[in-house]
Protein backbone atom coordinates (compact mmCIF):
# COMPACT_ATOMS: atom_id res chain seq x y z
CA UNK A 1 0.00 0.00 0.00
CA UNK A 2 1.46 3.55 -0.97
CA UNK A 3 0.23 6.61 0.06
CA UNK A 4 0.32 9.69 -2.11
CA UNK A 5 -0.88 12.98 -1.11
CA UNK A 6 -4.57 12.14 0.13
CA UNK A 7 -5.32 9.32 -2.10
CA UNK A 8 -4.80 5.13 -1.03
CA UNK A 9 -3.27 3.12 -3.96
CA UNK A 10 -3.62 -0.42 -3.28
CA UNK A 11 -3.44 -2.10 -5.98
CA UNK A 12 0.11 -3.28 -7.29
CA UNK A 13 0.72 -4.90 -10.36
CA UNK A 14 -2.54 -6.30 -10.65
CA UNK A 15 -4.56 -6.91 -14.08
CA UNK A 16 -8.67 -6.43 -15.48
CA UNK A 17 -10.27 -7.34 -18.37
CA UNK A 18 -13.55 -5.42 -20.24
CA UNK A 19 -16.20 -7.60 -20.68
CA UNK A 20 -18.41 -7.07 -24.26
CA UNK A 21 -21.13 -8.98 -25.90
CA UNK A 22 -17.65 -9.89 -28.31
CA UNK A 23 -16.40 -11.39 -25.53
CA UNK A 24 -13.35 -9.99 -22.82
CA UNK A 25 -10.73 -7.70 -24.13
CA UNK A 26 -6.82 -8.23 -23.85
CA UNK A 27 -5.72 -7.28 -19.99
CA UNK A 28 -4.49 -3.89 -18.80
CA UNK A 29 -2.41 -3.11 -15.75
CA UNK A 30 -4.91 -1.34 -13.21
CA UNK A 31 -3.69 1.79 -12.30
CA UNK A 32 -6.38 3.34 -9.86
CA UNK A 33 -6.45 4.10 -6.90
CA UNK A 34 -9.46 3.50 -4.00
CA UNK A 35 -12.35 5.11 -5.19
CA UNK A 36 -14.34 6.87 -2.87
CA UNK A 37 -17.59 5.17 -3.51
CA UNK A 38 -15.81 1.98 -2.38
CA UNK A 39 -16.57 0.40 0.88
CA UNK A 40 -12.94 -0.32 1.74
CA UNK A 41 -11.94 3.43 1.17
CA UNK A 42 -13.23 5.28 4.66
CA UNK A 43 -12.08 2.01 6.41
CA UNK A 44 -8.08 2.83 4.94
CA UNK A 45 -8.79 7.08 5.09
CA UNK A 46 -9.39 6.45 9.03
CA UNK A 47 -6.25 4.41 8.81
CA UNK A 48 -4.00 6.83 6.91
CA UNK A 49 -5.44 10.25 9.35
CA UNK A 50 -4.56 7.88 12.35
CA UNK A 51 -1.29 7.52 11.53
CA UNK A 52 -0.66 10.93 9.91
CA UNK A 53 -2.17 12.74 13.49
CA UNK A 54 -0.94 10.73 15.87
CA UNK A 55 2.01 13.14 16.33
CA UNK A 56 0.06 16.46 16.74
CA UNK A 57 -3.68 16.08 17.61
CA UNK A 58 -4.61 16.39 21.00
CA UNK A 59 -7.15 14.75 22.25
CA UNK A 60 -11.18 14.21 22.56
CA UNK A 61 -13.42 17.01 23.17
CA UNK A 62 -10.89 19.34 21.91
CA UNK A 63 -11.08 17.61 18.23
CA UNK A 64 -13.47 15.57 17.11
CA UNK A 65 -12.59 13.95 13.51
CA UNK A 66 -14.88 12.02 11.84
CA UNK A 67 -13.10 10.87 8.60
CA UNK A 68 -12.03 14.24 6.53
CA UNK A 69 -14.42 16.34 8.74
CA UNK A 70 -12.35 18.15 11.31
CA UNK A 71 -13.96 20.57 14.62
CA UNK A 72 -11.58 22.12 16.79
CA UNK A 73 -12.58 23.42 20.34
CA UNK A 74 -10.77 26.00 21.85
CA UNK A 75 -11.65 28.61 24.75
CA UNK A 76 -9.79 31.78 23.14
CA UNK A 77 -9.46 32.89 19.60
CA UNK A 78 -5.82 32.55 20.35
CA UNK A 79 -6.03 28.91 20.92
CA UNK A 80 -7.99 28.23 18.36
CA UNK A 81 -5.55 30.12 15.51
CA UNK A 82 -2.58 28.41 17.12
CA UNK A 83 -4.93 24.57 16.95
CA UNK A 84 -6.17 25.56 13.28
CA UNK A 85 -2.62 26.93 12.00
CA UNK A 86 -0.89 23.30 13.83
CA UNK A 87 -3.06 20.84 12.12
CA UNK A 88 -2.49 23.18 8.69
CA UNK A 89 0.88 22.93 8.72
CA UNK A 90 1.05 19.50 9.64
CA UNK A 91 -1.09 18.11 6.95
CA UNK A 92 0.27 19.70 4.43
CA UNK A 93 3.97 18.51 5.39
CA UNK A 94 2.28 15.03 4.58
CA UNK A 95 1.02 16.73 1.30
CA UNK A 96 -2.47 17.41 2.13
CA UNK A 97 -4.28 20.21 2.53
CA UNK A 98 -7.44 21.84 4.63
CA UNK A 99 -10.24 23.49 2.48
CA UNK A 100 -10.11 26.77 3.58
CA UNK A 101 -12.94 28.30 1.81
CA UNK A 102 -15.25 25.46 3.66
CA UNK A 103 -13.92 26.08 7.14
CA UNK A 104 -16.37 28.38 9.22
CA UNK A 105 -15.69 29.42 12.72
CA UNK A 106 -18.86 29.32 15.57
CA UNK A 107 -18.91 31.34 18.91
CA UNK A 108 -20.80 29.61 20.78
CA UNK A 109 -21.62 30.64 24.55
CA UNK A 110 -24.83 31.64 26.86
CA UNK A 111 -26.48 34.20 25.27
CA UNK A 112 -24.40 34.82 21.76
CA UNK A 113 -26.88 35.65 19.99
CA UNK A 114 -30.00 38.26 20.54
CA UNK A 115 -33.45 37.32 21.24
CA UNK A 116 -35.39 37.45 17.72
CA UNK A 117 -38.78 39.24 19.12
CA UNK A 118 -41.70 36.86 17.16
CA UNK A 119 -44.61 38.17 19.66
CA UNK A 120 -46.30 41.63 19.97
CA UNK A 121 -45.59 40.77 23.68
CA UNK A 122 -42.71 38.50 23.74
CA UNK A 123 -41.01 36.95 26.66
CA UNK A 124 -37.81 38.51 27.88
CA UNK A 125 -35.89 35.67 27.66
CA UNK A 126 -37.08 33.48 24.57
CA UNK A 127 -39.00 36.02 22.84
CA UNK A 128 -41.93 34.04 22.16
CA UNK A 129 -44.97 35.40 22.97
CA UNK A 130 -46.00 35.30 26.68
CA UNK A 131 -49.57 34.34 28.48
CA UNK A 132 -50.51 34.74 32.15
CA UNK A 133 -48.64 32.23 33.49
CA UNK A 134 -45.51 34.69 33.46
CA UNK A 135 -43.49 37.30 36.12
CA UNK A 136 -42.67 40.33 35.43
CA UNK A 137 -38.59 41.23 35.64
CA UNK A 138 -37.94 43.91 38.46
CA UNK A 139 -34.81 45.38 36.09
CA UNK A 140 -35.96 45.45 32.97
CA UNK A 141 -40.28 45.44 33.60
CA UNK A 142 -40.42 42.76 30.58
CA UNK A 143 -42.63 39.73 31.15
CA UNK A 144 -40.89 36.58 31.61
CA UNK A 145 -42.50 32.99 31.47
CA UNK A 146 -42.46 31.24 34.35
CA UNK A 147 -40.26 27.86 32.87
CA UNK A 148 -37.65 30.94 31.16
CA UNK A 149 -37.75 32.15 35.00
CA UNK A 150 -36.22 29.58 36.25
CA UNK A 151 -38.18 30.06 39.58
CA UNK A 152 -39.73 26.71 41.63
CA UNK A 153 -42.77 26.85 43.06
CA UNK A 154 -45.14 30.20 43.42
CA UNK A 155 -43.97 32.99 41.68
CA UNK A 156 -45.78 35.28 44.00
CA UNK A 157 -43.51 35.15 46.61
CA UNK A 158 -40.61 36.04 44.58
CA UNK A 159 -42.32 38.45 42.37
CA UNK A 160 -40.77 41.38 44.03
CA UNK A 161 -37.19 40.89 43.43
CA UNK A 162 -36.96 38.59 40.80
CA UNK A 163 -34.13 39.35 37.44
CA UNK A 164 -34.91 37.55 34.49
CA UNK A 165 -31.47 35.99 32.89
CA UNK A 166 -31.52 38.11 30.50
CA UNK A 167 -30.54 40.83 32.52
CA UNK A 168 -28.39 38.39 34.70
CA UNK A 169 -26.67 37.37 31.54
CA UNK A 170 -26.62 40.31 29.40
CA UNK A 171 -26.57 39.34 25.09
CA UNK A 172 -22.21 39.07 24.56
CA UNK A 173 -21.82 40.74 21.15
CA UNK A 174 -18.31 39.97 19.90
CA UNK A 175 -18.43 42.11 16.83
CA UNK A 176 -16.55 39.22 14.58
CA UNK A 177 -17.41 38.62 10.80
CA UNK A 178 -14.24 36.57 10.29
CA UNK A 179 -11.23 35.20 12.04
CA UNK A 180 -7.30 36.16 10.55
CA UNK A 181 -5.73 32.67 11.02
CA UNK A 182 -2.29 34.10 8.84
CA UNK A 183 -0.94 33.53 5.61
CA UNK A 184 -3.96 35.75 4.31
CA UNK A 185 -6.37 33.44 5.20
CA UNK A 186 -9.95 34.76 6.99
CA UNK A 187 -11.79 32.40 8.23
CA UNK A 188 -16.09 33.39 8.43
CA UNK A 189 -17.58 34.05 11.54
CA UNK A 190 -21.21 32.17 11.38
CA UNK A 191 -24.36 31.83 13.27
CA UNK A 192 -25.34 28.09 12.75
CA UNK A 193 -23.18 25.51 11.01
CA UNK A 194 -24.35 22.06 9.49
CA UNK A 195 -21.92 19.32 10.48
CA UNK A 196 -22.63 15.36 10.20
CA UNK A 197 -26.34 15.64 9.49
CA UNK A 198 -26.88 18.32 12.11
CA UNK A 199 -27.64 21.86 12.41
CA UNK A 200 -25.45 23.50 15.49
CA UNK A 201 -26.29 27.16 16.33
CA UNK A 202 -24.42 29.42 18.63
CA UNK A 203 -27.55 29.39 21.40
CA UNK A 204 -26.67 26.18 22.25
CA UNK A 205 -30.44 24.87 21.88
CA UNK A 206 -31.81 23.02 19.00
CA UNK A 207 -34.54 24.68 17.48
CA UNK A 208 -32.09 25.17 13.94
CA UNK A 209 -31.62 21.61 14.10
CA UNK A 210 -35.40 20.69 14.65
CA UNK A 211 -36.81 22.97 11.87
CA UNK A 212 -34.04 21.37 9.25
CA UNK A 213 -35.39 18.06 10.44
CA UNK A 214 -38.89 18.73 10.09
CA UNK A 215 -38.13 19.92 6.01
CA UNK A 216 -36.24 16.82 5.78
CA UNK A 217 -38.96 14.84 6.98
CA UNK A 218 -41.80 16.44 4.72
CA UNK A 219 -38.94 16.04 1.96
CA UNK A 220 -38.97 12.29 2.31
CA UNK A 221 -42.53 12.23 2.71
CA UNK A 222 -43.09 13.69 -0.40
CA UNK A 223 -41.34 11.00 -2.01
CA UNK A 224 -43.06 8.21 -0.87
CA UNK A 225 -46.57 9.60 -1.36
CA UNK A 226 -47.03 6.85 -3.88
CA UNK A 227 -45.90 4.13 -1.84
CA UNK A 228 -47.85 5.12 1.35
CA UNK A 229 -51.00 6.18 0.00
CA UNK A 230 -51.30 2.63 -1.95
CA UNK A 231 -54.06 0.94 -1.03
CA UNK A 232 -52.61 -2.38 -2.73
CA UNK A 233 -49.81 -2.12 0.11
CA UNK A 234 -50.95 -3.65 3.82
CA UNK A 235 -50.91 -0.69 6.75
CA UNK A 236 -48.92 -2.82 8.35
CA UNK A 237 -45.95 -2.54 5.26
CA UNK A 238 -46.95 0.86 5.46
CA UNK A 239 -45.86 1.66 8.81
CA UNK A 240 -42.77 -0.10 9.04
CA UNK A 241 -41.71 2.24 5.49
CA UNK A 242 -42.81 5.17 6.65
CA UNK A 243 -40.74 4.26 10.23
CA UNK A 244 -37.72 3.90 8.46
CA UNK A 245 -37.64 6.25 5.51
CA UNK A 246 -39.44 9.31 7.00
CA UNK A 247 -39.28 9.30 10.81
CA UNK A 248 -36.03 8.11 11.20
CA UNK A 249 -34.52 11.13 8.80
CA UNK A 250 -35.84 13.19 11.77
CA UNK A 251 -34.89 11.44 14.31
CA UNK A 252 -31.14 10.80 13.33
CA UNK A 253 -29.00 11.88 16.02
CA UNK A 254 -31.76 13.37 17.99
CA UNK A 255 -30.04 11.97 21.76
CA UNK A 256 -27.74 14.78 22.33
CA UNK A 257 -30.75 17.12 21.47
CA UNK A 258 -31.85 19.56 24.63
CA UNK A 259 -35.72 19.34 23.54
CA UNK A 260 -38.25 21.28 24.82
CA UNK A 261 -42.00 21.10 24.77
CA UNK A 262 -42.55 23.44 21.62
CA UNK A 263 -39.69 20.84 19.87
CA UNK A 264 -41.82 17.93 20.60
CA UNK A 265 -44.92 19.30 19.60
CA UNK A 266 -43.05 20.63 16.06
CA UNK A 267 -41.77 16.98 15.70
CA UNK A 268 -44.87 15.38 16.46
């Protein structure tokens, strides 16, 4: 096995034919490497990135690398450039390379990102619209409901000096549209960021993710109107198709996600 640049070549001296209704054609020396469609070429990429990283990477939940998808976790910009610019450098003294122009950068933290106001009277916290089970912030005098409160039991008896998190935890505006990691290189500063399947935004909750799903779902749906709506096909057929074509594209990876009632509801 040789490795050049990012590609596997395993084949060595080996031979194939071209089969015709004129029967097979003299044989030619194969000179391809793994293609990626192949089911033995993520199994030898993993290999090849195991080997090749073993020397710099650090460890887990700093990176996480799933095949040729890389995330790096830092606390400071700082760290971060100095993570980014060592696993640059290092791949491409083994002659590969990181696609820059696909490389995003998400700050993610409590409170990043500004309440979007979808209510005439939103809540002070989520922004959705609030009823009468709510308490009214002492700072700010915006209505707050009583599960974004994060008060236990009657909210009458702290209704007189409670502070909503919002003023607590005040919105952090960095000001960043990109990141300078060197050699003229900017890295873009983003809100929300697809990665494996799943839509990550900077609040930390997964309302992105859940809305993606739910397109995903009625996407898949669509497709099998045909299928489910045949009457020549049992319910019971049915159900099991629908289970595993439509409802478990929205449910992939859905363990990690911090769901709230409003997320089930959507889903359901």
């Amino acid at each position: 096995m040789v490795v050049i640049g990012s590609h596997v070549y395993v084949y060595r001296c080996k031979k194939t034919v071209v089969r015709t209704v004129y029967g097979n054609s003299s044989g030619f020396e194969v000179k391809v490497g793994m293609q990626q469609g192949s089911a033995l070429s993520p199994l030898l990429f993993v290999i090849v990135m195991e080997a090749i990283s073993r020397e710099f990477r650090v460890a887990l939940p700093w990176e996480l690398l799933y095949a040729d998808d890389l995330v790096t976790i830092a606390e400071t910009e700082e760290d971060l450039i100095k993570r980014l610019n060592g696993w640059k450098n290092n791949v491409e003294n083994k002659d590969m390379r990181e696609n820059i122009n696909k490389t995003k950068v998400m700050i993610s933290g409590e409170r990043q990102k500004p309440v979007q106001k979808a209510a005439r009277w939103p809540c002070g916290v989520c922004g959705r619209g609030d009823g009468s089970n709510s308490i009214q912030c002492t700072s700010c005098h915006k209505w707050v409901h009583k599960k974004c409160s994060g008060t236990n039991g009657s909210m009458y008896k702290v209704m007189k000096s409670f502070i909503c998190t919002g003023c607590l935890n005040p919105v952090i505006s960095t000001g960043h549209t990109s990141v300078d990691i060197g050699a003229s290189a900017n890295l873009e500063v983003v809100d929300k960021f697809c990665y494996l399947g799943d839509m990550l935004s900077v609040d930390g909750d997964d309302d992105a993710a859940v809305k993606v799903r739910i397109q995903i779902g009625l996407n898949k749906f669509r497709q099998l109107v045909p299928l489910l709506t045949n009457r020549d096909i049992s319910l019971i057929r049915t159900g099991r198709l629908y289970s595993t074509c439509v409802q478990s594209s929205m449910l992939h990876r859905s363990e990690s996600w911090p769901v709230r009632k409003e997320n089930e509801v959507a889903l359901q």
